[in-house]
N, C-alpha and C. Protein backbone atom coordinates (compact mmCIF):
# COMPACT_ATOMS: atom_id res chain seq x y z
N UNK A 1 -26.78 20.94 2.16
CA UNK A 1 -25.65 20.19 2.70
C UNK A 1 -25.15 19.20 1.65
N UNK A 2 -23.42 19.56 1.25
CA UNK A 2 -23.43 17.99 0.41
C UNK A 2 -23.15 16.47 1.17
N UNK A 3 -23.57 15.95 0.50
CA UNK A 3 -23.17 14.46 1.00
C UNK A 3 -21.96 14.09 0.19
N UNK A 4 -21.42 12.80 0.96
CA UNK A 4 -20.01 12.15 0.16
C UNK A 4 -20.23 11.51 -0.70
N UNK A 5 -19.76 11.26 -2.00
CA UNK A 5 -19.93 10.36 -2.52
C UNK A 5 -19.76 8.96 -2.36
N UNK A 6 -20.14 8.08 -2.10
CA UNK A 6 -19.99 6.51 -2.10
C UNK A 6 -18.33 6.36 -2.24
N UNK A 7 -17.92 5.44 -1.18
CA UNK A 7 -16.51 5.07 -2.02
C UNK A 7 -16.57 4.15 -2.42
N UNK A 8 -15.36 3.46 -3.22
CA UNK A 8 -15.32 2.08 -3.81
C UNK A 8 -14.64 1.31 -2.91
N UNK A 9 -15.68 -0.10 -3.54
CA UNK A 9 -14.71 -1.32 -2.98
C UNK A 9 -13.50 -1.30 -3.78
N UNK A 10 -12.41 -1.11 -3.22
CA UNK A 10 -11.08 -1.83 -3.96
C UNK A 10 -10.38 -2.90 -3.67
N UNK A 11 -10.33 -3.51 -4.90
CA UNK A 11 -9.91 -5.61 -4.46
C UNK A 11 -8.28 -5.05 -4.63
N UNK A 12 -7.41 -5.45 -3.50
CA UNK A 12 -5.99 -5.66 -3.27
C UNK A 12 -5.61 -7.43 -2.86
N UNK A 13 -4.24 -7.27 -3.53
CA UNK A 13 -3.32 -8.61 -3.63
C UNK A 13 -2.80 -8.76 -2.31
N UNK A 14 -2.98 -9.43 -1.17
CA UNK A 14 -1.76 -9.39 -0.25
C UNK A 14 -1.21 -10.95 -0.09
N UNK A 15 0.02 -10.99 -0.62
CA UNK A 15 0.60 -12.17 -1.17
C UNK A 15 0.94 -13.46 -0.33
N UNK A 16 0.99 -13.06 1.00
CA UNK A 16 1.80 -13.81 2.67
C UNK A 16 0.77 -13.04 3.57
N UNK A 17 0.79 -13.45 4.43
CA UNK A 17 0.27 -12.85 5.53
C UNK A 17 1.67 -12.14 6.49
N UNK A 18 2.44 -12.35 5.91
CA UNK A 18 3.75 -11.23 6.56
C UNK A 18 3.92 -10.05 5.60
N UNK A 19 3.53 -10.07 4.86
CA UNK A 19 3.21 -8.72 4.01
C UNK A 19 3.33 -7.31 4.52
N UNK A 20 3.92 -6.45 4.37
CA UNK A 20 3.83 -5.10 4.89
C UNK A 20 2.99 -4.12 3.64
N UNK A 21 2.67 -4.75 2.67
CA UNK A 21 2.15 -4.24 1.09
C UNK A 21 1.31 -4.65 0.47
N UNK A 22 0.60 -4.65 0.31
CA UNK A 22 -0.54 -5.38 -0.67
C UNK A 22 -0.52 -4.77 -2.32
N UNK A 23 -0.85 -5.35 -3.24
CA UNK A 23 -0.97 -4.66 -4.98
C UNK A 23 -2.47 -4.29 -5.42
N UNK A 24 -2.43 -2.87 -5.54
CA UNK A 24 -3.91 -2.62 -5.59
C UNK A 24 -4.35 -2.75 -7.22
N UNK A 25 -4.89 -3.63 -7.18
CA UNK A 25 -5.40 -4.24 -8.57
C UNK A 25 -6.05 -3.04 -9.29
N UNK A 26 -7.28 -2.44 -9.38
CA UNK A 26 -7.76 -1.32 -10.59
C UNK A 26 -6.90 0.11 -10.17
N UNK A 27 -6.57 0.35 -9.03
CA UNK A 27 -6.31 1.73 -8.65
C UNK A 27 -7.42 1.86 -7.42
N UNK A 28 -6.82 3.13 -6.88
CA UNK A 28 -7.68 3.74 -5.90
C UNK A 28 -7.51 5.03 -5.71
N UNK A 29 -8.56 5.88 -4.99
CA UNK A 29 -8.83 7.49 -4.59
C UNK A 29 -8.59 7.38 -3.19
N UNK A 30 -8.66 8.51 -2.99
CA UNK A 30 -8.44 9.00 -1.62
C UNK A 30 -10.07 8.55 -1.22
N UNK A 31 -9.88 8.35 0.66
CA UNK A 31 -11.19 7.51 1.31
C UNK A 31 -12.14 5.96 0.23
N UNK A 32 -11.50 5.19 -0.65
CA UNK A 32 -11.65 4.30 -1.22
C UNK A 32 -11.45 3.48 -0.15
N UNK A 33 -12.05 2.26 0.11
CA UNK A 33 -12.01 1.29 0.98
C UNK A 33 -11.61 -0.40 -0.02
N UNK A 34 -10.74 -1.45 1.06
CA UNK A 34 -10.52 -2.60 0.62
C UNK A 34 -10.97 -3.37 1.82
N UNK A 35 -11.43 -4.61 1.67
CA UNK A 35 -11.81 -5.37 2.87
C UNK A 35 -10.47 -6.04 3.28
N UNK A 36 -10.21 -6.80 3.97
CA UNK A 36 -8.72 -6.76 4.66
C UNK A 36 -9.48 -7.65 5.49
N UNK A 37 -9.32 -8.99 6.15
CA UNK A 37 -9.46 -10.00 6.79
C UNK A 37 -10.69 -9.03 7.57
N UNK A 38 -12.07 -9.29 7.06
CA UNK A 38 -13.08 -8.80 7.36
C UNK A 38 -13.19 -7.05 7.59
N UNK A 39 -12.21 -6.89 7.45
CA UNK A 39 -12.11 -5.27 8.08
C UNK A 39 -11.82 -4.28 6.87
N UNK A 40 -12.78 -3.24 7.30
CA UNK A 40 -12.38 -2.07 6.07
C UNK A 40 -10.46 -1.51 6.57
N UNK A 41 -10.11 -1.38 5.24
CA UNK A 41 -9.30 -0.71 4.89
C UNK A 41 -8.76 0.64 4.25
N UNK A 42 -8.64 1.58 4.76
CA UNK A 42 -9.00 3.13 3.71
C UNK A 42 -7.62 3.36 3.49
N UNK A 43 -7.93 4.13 2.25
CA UNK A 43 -6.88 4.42 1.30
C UNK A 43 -6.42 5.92 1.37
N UNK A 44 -5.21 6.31 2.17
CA UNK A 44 -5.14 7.73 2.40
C UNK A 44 -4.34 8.56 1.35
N UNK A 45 -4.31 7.65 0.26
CA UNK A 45 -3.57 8.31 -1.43
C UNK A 45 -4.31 7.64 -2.10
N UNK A 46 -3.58 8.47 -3.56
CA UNK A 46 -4.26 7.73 -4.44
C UNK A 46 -3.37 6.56 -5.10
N UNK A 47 -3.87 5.18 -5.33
CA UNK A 47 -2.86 4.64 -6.03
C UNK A 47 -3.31 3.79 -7.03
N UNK A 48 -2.14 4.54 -7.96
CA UNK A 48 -2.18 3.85 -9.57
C UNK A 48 -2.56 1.99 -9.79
N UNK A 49 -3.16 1.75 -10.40
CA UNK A 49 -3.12 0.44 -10.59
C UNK A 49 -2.09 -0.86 -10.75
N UNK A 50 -1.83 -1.30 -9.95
CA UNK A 50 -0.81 -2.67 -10.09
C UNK A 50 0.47 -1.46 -9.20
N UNK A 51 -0.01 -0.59 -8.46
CA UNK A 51 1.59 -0.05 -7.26
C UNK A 51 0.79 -0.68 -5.73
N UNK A 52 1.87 -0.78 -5.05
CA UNK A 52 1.66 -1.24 -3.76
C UNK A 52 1.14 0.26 -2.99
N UNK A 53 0.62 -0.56 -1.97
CA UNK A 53 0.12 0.18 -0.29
C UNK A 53 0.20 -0.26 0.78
N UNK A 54 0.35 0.74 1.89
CA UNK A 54 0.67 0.15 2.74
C UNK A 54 0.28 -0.19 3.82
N UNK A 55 0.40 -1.44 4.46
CA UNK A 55 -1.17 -2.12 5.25
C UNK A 55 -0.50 -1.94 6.67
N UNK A 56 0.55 -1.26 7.05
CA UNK A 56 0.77 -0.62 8.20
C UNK A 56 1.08 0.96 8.17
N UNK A 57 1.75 1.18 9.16
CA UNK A 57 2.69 2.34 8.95
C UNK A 57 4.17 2.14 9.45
N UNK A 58 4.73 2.47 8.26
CA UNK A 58 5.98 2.02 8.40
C UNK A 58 6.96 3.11 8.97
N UNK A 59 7.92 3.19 9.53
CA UNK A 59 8.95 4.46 9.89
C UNK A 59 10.27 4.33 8.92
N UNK A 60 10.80 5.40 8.38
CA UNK A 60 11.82 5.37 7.85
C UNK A 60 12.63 4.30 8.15
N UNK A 61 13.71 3.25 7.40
CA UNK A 61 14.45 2.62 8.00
C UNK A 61 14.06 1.10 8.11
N UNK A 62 12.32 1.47 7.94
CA UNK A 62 11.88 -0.22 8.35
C UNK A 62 11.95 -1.07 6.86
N UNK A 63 12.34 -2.37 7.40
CA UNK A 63 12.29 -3.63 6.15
C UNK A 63 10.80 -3.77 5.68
N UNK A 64 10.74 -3.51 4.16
CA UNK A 64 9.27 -3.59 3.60
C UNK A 64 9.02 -4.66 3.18
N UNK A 65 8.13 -5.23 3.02
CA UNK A 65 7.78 -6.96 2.61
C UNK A 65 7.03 -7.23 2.18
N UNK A 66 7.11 -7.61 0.66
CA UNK A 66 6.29 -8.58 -0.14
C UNK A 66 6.02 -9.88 -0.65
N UNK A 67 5.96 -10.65 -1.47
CA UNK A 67 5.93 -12.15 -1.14
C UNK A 67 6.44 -12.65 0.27
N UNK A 68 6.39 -12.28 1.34
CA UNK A 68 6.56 -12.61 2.46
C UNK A 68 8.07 -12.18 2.88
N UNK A 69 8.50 -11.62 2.33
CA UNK A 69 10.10 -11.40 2.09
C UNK A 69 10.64 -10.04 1.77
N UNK A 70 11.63 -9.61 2.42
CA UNK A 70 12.06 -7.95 2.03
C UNK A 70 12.28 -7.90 0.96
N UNK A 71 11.70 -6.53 -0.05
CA UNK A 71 12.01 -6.02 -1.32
C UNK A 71 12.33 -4.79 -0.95
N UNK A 72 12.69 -4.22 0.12
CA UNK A 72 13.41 -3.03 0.11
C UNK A 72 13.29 -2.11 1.67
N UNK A 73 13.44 -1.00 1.30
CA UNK A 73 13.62 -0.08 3.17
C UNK A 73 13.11 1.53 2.53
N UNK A 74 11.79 1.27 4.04
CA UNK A 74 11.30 2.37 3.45
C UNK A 74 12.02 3.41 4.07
N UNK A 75 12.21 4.95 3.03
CA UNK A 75 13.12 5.67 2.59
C UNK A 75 12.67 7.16 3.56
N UNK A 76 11.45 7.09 4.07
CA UNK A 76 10.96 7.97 4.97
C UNK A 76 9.27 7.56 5.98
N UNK A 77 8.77 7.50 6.37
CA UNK A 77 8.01 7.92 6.95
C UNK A 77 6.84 7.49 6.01
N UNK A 78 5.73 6.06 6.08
CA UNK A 78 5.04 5.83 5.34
C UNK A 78 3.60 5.60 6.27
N UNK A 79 2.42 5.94 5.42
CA UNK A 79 1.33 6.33 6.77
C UNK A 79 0.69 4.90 6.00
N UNK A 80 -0.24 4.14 6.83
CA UNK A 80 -1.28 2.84 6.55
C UNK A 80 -2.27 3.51 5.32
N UNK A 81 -1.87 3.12 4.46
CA UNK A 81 -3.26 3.17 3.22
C UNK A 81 -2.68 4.08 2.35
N UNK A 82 -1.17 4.16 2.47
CA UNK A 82 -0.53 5.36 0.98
C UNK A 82 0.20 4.18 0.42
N UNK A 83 0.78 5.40 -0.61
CA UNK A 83 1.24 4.90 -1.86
C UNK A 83 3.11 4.49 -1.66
N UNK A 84 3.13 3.31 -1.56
CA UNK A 84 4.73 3.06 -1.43
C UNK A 84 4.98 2.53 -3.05
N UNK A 85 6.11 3.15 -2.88
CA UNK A 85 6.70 3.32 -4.72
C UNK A 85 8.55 4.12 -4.59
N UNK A 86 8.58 4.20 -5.65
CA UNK A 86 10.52 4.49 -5.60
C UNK A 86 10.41 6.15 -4.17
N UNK A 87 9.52 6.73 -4.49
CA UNK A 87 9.29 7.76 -3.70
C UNK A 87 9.95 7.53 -2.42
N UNK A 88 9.40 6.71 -2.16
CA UNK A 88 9.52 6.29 -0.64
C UNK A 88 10.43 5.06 -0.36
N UNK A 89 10.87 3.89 -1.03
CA UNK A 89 10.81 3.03 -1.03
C UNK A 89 12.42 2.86 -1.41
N UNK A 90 13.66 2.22 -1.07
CA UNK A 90 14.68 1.96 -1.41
C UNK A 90 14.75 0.72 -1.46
N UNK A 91 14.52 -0.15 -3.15
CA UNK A 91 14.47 -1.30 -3.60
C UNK A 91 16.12 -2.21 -3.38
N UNK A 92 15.69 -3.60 -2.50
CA UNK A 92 16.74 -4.62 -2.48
C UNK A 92 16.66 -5.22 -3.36
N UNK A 93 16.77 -4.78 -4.87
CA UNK A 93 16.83 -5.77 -5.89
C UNK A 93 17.88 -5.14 -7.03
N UNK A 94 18.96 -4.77 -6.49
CA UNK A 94 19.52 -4.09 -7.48
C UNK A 94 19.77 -3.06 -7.78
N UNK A 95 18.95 -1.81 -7.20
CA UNK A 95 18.39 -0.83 -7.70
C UNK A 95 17.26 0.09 -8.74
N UNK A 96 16.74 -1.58 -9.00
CA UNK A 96 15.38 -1.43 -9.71
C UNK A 96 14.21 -1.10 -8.64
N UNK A 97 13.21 -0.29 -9.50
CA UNK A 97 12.00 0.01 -8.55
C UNK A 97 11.09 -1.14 -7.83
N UNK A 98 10.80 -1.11 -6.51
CA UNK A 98 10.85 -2.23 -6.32
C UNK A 98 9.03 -1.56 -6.51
């Protein structure tokens, strides 16, 4: 029988407590865990180091929020613990990636 491998702790930024995003500091794998106001957090993508995730699930359409404040509208359908990035993500700053 195999066993799983161990996941990692992964340390994330969440900037406000109105946050819809947190910044995952080294990166993360799929089933990687972050602690989150005592509570595990799993990571259902993988994400690159210094890109956001997402600490709900968002529906197409919804206002995304970082420093406590909208940086953009997510662009489809985002699940709790993936990878929000231009993919998904329609940046209020111009048109830079938010």
């Amino acid at each position: 029988m195999r066993t799983r491998e161990p996941v990692a702790e992964v340390t994330v930024i969440v900037l406000s407590a109105a946050d819809d995003v947190a910044v995952c500091v080294d990166g993360a794998a799929v089933g990687d865990v972050a602690m989150l106001g005592g509570e595990p957090f799993e990571f259902v993508e993988a994400i690159p180091a210094g890109h956001k995730v997402a600490l709900r699930d968002l529906a197409a359409g919804d206002a995304v929020r970082k420093y406590g404040e909208s940086i953009g509208t997510a662009t489809r359908a985002v699940r709790r613990g993936a990878h929000v990035h231009v993919h998904n993500l329609a940046s209020a700053r111009g048109g830079a990636p938010a």
